[in-house]
N, C-alpha and C. Protein backbone atom coordinates (compact mmCIF):
# COMPACT_ATOMS: atom_id res chain seq x y z
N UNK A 1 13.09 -4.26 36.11
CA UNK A 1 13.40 -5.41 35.30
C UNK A 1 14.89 -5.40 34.99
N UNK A 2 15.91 -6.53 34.91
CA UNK A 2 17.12 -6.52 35.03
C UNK A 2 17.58 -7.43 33.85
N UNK A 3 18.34 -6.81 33.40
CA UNK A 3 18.85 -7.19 32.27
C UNK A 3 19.15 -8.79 32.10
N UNK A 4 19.38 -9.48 33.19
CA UNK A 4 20.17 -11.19 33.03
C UNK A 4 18.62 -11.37 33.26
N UNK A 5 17.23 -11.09 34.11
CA UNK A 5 16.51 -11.96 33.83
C UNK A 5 15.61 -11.96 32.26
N UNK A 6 15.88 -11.00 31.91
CA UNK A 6 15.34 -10.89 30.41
C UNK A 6 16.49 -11.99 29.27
N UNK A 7 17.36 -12.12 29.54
CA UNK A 7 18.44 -12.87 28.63
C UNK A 7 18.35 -14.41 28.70
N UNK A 8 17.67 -14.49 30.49
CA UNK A 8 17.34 -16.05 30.70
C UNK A 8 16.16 -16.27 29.69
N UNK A 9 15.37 -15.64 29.34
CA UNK A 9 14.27 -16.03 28.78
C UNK A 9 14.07 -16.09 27.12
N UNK A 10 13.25 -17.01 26.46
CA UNK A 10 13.08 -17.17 25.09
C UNK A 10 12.45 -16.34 24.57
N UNK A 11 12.78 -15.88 23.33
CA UNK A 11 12.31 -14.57 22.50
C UNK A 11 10.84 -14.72 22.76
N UNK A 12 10.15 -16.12 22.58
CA UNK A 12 8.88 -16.12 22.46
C UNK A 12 8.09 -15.32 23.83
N UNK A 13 9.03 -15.50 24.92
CA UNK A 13 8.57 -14.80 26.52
C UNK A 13 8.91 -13.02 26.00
N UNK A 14 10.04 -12.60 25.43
CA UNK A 14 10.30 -11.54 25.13
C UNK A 14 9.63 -10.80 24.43
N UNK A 15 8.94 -11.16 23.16
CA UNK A 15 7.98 -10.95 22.51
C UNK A 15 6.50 -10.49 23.24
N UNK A 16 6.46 -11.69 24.05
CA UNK A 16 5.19 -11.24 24.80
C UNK A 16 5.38 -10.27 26.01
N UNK A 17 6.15 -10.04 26.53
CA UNK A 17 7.15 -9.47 27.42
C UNK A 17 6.82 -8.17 26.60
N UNK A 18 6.44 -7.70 25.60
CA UNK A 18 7.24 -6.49 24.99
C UNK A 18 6.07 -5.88 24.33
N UNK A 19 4.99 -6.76 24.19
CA UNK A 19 3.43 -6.33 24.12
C UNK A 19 2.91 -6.09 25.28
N UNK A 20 3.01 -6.66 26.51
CA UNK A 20 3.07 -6.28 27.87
C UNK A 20 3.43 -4.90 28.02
N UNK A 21 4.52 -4.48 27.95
CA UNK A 21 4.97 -3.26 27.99
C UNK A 21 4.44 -1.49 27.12
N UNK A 22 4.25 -2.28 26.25
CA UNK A 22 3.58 -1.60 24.79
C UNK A 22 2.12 -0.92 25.80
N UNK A 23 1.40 -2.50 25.89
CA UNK A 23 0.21 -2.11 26.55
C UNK A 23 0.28 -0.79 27.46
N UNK A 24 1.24 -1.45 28.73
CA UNK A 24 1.40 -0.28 30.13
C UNK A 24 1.17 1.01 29.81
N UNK A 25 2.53 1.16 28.27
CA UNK A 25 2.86 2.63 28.03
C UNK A 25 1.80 2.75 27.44
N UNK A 26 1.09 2.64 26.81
CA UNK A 26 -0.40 3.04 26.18
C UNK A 26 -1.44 3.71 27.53
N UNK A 27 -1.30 2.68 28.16
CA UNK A 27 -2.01 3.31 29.17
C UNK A 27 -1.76 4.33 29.91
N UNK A 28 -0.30 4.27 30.26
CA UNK A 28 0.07 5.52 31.05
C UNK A 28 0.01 6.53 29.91
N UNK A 29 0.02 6.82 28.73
CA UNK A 29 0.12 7.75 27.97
C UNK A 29 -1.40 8.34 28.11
N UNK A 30 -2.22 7.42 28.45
CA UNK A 30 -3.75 8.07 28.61
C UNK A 30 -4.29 8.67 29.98
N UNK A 31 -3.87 7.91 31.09
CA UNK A 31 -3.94 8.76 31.77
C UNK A 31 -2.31 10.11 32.10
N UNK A 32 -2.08 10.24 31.68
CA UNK A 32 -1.44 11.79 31.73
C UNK A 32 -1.78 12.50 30.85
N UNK A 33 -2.88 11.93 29.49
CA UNK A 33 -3.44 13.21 28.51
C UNK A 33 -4.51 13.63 29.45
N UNK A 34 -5.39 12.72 30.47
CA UNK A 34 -6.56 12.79 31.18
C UNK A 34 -6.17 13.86 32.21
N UNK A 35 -4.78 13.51 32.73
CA UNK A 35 -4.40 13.98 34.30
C UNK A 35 -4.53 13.21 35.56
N UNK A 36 -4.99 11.72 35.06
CA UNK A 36 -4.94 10.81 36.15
C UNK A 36 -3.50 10.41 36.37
N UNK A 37 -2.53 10.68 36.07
CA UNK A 37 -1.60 10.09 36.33
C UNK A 37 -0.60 10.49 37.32
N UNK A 38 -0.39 9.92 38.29
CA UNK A 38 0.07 9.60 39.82
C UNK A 38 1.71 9.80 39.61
N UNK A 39 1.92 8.69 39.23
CA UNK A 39 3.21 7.93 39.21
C UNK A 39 4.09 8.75 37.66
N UNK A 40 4.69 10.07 37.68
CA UNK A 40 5.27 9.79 36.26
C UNK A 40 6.16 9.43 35.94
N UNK A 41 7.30 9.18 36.96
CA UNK A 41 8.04 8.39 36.58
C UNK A 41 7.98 6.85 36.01
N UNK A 42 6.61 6.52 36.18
CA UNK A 42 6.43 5.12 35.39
C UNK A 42 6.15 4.79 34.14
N UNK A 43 5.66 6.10 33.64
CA UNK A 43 6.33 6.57 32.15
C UNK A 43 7.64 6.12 31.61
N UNK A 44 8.29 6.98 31.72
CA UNK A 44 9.82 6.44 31.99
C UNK A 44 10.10 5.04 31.53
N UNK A 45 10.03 4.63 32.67
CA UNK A 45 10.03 3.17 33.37
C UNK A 45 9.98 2.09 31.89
N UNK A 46 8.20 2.46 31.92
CA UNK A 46 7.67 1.64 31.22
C UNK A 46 8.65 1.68 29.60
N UNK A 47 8.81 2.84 29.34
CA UNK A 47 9.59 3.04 27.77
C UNK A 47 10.91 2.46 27.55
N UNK A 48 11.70 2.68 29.02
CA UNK A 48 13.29 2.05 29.27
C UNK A 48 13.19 0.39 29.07
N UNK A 49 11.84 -0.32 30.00
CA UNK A 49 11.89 -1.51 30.02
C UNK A 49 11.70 -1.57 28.96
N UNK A 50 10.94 -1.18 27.79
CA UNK A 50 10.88 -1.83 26.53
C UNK A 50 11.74 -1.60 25.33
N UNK A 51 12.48 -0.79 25.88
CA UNK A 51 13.82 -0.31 24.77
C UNK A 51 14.92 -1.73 25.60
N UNK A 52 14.95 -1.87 26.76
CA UNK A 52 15.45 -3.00 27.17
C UNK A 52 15.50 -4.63 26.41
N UNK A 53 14.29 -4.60 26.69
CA UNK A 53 13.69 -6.10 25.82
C UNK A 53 14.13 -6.10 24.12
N UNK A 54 13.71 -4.54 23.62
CA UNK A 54 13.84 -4.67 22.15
C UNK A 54 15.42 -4.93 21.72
N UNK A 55 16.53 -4.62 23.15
CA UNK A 55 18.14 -4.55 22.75
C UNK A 55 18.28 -6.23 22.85
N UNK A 56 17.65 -7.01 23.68
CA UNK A 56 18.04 -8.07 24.15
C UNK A 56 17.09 -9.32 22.65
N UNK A 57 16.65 -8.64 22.56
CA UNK A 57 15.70 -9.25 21.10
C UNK A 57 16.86 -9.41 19.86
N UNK A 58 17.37 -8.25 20.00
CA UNK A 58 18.30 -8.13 18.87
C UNK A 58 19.32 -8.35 18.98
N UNK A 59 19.68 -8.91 20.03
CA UNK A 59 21.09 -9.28 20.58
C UNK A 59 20.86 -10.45 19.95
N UNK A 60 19.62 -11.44 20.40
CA UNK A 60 19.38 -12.79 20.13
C UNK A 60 19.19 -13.25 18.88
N UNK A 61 18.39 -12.18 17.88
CA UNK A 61 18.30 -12.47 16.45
C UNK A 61 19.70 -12.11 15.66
N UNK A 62 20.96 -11.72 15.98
CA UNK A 62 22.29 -11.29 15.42
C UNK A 62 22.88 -12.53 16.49
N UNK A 63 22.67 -12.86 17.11
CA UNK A 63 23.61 -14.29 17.58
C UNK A 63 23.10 -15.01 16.93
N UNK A 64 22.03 -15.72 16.81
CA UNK A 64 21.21 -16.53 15.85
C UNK A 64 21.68 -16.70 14.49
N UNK A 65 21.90 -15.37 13.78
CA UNK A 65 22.07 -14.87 12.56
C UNK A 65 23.99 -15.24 12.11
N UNK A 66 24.65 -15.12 13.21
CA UNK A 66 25.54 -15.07 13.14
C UNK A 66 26.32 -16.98 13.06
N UNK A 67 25.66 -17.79 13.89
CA UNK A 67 25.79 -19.05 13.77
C UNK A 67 25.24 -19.94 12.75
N UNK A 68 24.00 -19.40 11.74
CA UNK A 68 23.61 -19.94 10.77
C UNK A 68 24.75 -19.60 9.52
């Protein structure tokens, strides 16, 4: 996931965008307590993309904040 297509989009996509993510890492957190888990770098992944979204959230609510 790349940073300009997350910036094109409205908090309301970001928001949901970011429960999306929430979900993944939930899941991957269960299978690696299990040992099903394949992929661990998508661990990772999944935590970066959503520290991603949460910077670009707050970018948007302090621009927002800043023009009112």
């Amino acid at each position: 996931m790349d940073a300009k297509e997350l910036r094109a989009k409205s908090p309301d996509q970001l928001r949901d965008e970011l429960v999306k993510l929430k979900k993944e890492s939930f899941n991957l957190r269960f299978q690696q307590a299990t040992g099903q888990l394949e992929n661990t770098a998508a661990f990772r992944a999944a935590r970066r993309n959503a520290a991603r979204v949460k910077t670009i959230l707050n970018e948007k609510a302090a621009a927002a904040a800043s023009e009112a």
